[in-house]
Protein backbone atom coordinates (compact mmCIF):
# COMPACT_ATOMS: atom_id res chain seq x y z
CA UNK A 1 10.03 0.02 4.64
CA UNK A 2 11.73 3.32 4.43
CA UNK A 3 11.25 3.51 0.26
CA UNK A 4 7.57 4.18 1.06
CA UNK A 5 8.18 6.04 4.30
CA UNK A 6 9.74 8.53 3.04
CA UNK A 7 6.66 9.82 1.13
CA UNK A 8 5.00 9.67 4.83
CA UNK A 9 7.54 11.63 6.89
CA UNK A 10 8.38 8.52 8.41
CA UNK A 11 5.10 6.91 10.04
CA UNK A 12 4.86 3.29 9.34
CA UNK A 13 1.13 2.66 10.21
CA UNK A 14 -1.47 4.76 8.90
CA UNK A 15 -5.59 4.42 8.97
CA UNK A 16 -7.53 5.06 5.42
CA UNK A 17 -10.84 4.28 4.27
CA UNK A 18 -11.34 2.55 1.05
CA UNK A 19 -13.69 -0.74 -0.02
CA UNK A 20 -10.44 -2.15 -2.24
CA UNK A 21 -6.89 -1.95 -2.00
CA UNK A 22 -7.22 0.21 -5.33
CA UNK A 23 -9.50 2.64 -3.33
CA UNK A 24 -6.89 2.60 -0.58
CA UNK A 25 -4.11 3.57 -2.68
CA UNK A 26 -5.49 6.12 -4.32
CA UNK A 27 -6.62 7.85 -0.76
CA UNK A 28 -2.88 7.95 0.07
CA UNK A 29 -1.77 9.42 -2.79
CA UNK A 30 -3.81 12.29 -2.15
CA UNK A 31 -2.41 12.64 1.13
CA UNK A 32 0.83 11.64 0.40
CA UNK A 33 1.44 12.98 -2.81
CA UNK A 34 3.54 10.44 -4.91
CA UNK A 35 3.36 7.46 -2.99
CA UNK A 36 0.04 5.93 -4.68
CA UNK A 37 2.46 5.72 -7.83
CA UNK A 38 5.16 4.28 -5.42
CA UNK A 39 3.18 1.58 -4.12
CA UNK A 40 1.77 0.77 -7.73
CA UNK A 41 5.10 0.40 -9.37
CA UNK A 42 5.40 -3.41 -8.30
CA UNK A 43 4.71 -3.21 -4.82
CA UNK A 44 3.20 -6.41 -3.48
CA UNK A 45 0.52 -6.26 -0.49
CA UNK A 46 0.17 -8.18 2.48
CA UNK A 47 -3.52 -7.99 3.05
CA UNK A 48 -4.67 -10.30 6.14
CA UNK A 49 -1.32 -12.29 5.84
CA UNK A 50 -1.92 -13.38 2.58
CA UNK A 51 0.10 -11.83 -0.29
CA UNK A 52 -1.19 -10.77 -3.62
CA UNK A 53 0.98 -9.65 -6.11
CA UNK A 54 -1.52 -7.89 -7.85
CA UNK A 55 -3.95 -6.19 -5.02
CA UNK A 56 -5.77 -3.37 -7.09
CA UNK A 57 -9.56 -5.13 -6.92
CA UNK A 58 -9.06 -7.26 -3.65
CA UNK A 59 -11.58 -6.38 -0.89
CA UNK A 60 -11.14 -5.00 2.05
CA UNK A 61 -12.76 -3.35 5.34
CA UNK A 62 -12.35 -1.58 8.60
CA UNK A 63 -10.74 -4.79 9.95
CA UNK A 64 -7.96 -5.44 7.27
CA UNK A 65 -4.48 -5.20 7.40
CA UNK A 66 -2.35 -4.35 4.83
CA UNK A 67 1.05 -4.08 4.45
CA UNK A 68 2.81 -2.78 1.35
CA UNK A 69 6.65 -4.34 0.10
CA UNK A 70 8.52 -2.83 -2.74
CA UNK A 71 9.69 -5.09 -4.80
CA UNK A 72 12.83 -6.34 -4.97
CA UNK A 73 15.49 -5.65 -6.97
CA UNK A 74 18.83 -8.14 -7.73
CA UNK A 75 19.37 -11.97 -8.44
């Protein structure tokens, strides 16, 4: 997804703590400055294969995977 790599000098997979996607988000924006607003601006999440349009308050742990899509833009 090179909209939100580009706020990560590339890298694709990264490890952060947080107990909810929220939480997660708002540890990458303060190490990648401007991509928590990226990923909050209509992104959809992938979390555990299972996609949630809204993933602010879902759960998570050590184990979960989450994957971030911008949204999409055309007809």
């Amino acid at each position: 997804m090179a909209e939100h790599r580009r706020f990560t000098g590339g890298e694709a997979v990264l490890e952060v703590n947080g107990a909810t996607v929220g939480a997660v988000i708002n540890e990458l924006e303060v190490r990648f400055p401007g991509l928590g607003a990226a990923l909050r601006a209509g992104s959809s999440a992938g979390i555990n294969g299972e996609i949630h349009a809204e993933p602010e308050f879902v759960a998570v742990n050590p184990e979960t995977t989450i994957y971030f899509v911008a949204p999409l833009a055309g007809g």
